[in-house]
Protein backbone atom coordinates (compact mmCIF):
# COMPACT_ATOMS: atom_id res chain seq x y z
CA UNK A 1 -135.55 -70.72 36.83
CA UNK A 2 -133.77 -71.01 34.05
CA UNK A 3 -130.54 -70.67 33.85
CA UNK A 4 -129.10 -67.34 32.00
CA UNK A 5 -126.83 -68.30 29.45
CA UNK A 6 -123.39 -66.58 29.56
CA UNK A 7 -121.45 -68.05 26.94
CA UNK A 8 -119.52 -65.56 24.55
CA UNK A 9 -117.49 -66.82 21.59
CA UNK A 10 -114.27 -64.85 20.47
CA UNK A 11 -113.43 -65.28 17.08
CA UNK A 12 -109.60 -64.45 16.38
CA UNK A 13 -109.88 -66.73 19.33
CA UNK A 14 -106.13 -67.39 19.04
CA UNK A 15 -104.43 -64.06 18.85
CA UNK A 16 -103.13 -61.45 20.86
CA UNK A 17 -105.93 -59.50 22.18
CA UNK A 18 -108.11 -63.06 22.50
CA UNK A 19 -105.51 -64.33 25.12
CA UNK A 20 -106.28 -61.51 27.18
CA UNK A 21 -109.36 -62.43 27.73
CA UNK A 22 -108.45 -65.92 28.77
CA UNK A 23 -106.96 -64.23 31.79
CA UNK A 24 -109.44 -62.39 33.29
CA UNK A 25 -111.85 -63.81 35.49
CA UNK A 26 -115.57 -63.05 35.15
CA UNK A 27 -119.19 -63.98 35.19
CA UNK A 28 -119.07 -65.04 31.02
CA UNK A 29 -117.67 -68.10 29.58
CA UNK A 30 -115.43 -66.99 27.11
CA UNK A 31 -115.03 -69.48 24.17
CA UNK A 32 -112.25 -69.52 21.58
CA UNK A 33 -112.63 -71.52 18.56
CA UNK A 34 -110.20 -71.64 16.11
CA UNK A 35 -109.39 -70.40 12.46
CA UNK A 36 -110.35 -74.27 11.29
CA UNK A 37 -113.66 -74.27 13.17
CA UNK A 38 -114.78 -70.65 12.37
CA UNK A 39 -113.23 -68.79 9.66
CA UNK A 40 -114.89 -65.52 9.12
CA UNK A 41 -114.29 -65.77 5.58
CA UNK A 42 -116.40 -68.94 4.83
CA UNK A 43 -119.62 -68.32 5.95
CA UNK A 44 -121.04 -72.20 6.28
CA UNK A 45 -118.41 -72.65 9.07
CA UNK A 46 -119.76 -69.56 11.23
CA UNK A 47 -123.16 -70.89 11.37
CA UNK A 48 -121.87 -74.58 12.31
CA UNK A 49 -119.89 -73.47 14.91
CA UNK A 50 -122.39 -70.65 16.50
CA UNK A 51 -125.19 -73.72 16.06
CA UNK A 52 -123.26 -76.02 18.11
CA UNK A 53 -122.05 -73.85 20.91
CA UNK A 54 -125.53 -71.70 20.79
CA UNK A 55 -124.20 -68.92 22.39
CA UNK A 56 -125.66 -65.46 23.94
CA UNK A 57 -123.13 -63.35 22.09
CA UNK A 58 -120.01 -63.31 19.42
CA UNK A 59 -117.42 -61.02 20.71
CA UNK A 60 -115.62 -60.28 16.79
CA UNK A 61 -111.67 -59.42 17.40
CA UNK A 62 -110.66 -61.56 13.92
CA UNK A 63 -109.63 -59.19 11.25
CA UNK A 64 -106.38 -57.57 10.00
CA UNK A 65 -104.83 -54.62 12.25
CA UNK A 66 -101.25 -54.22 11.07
CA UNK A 67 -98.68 -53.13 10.19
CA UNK A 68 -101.05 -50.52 9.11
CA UNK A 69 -99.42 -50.45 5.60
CA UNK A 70 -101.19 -53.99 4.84
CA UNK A 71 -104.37 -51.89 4.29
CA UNK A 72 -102.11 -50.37 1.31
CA UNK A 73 -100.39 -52.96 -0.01
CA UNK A 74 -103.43 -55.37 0.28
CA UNK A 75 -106.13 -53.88 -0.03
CA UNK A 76 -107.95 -57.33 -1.22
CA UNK A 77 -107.42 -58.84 2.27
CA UNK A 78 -108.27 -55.58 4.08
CA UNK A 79 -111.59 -55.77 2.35
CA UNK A 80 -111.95 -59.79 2.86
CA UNK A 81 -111.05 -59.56 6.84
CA UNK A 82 -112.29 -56.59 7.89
CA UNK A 83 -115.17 -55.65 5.78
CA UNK A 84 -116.59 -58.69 3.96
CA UNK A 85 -115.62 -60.82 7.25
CA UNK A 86 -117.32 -58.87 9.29
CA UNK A 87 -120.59 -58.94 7.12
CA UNK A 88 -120.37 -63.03 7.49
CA UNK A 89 -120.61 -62.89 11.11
CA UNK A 90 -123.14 -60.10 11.29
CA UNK A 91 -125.25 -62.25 9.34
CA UNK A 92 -125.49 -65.65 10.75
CA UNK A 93 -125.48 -63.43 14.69
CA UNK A 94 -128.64 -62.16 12.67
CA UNK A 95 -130.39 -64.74 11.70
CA UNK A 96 -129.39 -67.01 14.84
CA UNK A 97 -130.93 -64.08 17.49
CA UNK A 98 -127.27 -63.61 18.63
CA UNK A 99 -125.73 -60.56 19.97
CA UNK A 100 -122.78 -59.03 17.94
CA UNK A 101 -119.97 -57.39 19.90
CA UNK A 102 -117.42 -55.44 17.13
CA UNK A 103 -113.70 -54.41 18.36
CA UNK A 104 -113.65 -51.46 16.06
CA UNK A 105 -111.23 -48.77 16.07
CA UNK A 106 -110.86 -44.94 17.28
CA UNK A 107 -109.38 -44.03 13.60
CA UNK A 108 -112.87 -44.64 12.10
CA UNK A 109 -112.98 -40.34 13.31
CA UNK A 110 -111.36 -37.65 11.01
CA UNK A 111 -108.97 -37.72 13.66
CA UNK A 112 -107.62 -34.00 13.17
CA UNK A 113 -109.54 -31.91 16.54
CA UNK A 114 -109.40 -34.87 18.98
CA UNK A 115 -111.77 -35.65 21.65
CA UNK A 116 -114.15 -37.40 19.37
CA UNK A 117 -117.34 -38.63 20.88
CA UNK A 118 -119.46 -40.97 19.69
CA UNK A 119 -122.01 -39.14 18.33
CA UNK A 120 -119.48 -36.84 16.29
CA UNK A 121 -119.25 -37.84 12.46
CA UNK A 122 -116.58 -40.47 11.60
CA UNK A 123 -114.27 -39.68 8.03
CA UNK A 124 -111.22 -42.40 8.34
CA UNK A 125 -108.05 -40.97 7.62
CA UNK A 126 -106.64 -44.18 6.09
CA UNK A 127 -107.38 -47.86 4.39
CA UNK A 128 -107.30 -49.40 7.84
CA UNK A 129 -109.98 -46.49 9.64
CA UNK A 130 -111.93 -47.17 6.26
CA UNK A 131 -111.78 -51.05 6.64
CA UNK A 132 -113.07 -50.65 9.88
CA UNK A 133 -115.72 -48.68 9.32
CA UNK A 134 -116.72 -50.76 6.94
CA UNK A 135 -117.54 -53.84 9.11
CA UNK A 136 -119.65 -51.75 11.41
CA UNK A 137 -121.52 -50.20 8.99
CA UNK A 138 -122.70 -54.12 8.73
CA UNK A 139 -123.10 -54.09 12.57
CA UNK A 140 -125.06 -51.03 13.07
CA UNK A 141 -127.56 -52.66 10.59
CA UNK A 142 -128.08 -55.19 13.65
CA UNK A 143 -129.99 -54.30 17.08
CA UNK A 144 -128.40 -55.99 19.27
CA UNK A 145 -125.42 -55.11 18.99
CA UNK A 146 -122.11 -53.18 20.49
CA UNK A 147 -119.27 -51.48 18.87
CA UNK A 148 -116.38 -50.64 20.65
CA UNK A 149 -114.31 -48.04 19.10
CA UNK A 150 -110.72 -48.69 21.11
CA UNK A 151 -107.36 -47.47 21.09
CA UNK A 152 -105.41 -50.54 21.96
CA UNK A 153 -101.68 -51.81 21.70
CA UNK A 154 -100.02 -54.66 22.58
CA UNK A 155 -97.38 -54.88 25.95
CA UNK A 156 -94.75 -54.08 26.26
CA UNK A 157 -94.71 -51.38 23.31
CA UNK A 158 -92.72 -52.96 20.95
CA UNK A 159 -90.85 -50.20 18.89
CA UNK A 160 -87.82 -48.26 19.81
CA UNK A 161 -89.82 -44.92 18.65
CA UNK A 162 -92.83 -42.61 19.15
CA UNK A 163 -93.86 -40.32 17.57
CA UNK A 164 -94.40 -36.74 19.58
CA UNK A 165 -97.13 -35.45 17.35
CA UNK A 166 -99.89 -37.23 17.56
CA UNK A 167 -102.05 -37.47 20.48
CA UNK A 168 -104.57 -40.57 20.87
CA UNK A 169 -105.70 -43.18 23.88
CA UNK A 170 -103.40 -46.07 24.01
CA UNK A 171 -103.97 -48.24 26.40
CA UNK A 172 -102.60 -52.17 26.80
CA UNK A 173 -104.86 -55.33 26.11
CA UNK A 174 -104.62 -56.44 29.61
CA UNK A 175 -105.58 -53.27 30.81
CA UNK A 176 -108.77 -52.75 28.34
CA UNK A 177 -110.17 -56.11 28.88
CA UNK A 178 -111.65 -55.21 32.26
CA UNK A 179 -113.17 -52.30 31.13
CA UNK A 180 -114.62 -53.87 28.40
CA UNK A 181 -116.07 -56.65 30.81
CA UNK A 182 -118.13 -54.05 32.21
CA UNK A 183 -119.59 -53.34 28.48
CA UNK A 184 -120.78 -56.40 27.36
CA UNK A 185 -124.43 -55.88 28.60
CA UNK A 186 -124.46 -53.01 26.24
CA UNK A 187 -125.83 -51.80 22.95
CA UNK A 188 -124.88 -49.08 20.83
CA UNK A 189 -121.42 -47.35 20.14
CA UNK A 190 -119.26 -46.64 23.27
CA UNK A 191 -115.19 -45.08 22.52
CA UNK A 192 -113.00 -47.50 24.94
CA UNK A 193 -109.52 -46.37 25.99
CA UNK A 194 -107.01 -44.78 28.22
CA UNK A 195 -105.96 -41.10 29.24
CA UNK A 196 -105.21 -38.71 26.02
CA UNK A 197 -101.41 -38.43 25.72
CA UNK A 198 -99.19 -38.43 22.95
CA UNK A 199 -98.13 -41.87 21.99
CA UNK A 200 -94.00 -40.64 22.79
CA UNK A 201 -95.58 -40.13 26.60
CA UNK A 202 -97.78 -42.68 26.41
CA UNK A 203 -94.32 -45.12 25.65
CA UNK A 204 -91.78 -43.30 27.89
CA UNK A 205 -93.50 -44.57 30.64
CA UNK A 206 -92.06 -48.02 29.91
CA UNK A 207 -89.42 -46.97 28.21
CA UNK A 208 -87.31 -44.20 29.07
CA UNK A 209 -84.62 -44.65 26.48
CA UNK A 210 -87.44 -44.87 23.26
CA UNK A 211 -87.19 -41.86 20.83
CA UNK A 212 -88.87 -39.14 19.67
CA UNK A 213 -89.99 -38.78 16.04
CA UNK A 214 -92.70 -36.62 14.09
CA UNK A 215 -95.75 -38.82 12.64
CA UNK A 216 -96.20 -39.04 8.16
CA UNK A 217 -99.33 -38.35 6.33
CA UNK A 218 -99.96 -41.87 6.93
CA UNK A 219 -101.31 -41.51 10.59
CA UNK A 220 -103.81 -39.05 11.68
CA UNK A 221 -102.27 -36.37 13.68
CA UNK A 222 -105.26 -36.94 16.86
CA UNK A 223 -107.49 -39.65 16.67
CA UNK A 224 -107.97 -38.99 20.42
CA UNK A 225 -111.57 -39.81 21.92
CA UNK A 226 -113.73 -38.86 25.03
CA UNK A 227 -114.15 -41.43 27.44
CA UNK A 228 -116.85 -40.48 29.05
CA UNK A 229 -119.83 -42.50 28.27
CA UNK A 230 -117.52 -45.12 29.07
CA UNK A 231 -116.85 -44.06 32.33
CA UNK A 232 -120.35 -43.73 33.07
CA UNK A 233 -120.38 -47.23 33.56
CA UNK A 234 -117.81 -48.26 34.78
C-alpha cells in the first residue's frame, strides 16, 4: 500500500503564527521553507520549491497583517502580499494538483451585527479585510481548497489597552493551531476562533491592570463569527 503522503508546506514559514505549528505534534509533516526558497512574490521560486518537496498541501500564512494601518499607508504592498501573493501560490497549487489551505481573516464580514457565518455575505470594513478578501477570491477559484477565516493574536497580548466596544473571537496562536489540525482534511470556508467577548475582556484575563478605551472608525465595531461548523468537527 502506498504510503499516504502527509507533507504540508507553510509559507511565512518563519514567522509568528508558523512557529506555532512547529510545536504541535501531529500526524502531518509540517515544512517551513524560507523567504529565499519561496517568496510568494516571485512566482518561478514557488513552483521550484513545491516541485522539489512535492507536497499534499500548502498551508499559506505569508502575507502582511499589521499594524493594520500598513494597509493605508501601503497600499502597494498590501496588494503585492496579500492579494497578488496569494494569486502566485494559488496558481502553481493549481497546476501542480496541490491542495491550498488560506489563513484568511474574520474582518473579510461587514462586521457591524456579529455572529457572521460563513454563508452570510462578506463587505470588509477596511484595506486589510479588503486585502484579504482579495487572496481568497483567488482561492475559491480552486477546488481543493480551505479557507480559514480566524480571529487570531499573538501571546501574551501585547498592548497596554483594549478597546471595550468591539466584540470579536480572539483567540492565541498556540491555542488555534490545534483546532486548525483538526481542519486540514477539509474543503470549503470554515470561521476558526474563540468565545465572542469584547477584546477589553478578552485581554483582562491576562492582564488585569490593561485599560479600557473606545475603538475609531478604523476597526469594525463586531467582526464576531459563529463557530459552529467548526465545532462540528472538532
Amino acid at each position: 500500500m502506498k504510503k499516504k503522503n502527509t507533507k504540508i508546506v507553510v509559507t511565512g514559514g518563519t514567522g509568528r503564527f508558523a512557529q506555532s505549528f512547529k510545536k504541535i505534534k501531529s500526524k502531518y509533516q509540517f515544512i517551513f521553507p524560507t523567504k529565499k526558497k519561496l517568496d510568494i512574490t516571485k512566482i518561478q521560486t514557488i513552483e521550484k520549491y513545491l516541485k522539489q518537496q512535492k507536497p499534499f498541501a500548502v498551508m499559506h500564512l505569508a502575507g502582511l497583517s499589521r499594524p493594520m494601518e500598513a494597509h493605508v499607508k501601503e497600499v502597494g504592498k498590501s496588494i503585492d502580499l496579500n492579494i497578488i501573493g496569494t494569486a502566485n501560490v494559488v496558481k502553481i497549487c493549481e497546476k501542480l494538483n496541490i491542495k491550498i489551505i488560506y489563513m484568511s481573516t474574520s474582518y473579510v464580514y461587514a462586521g457591524k451585527k456579529g455572529n457572521y457565518k460563513e454563508t452570510d455575505s462578506v463587505l470588509p470594513w477596511n484595506n486589510y479585510g479588503w486585502s484579504k478578501f482579495g487572496g481568497e477570491c483567488a482561492v475559491q477559484m480552486c477546488k481543493n481548497s480551505l479557507i480559514l477565516r480566524a480571529c487570531v493574536t499573538q501571546e501574551p497580548f501585547i498592548h497596554k489597552k483594549a478597546f471595550s466596544n468591539i466584540k470579536l473571537n480572539f483567540i492565541f496562536h498556540d491555542q488555534i493551531v490545534p483546532l486548525i489540525v483538526k481542519l486540514l482534511d477539509k474543503k470549503g470556508v470554515y470561521n476558526v476562533g474563540g468565545e465572542i467577548q469584547t477584546v477589553y475582556n478578552f485581554a483582562k484575563k491576562y492582564n488585569p491592570d490593561i485599560k479600557k478605551i473606545k475603538s475609531t472608525t478604523d476597526f469594525p465595531p463586531n467582526p464576531s463569527v459563529s463557530v459552529a461548523k467548526m465545532k462540528k468537527i472538532i
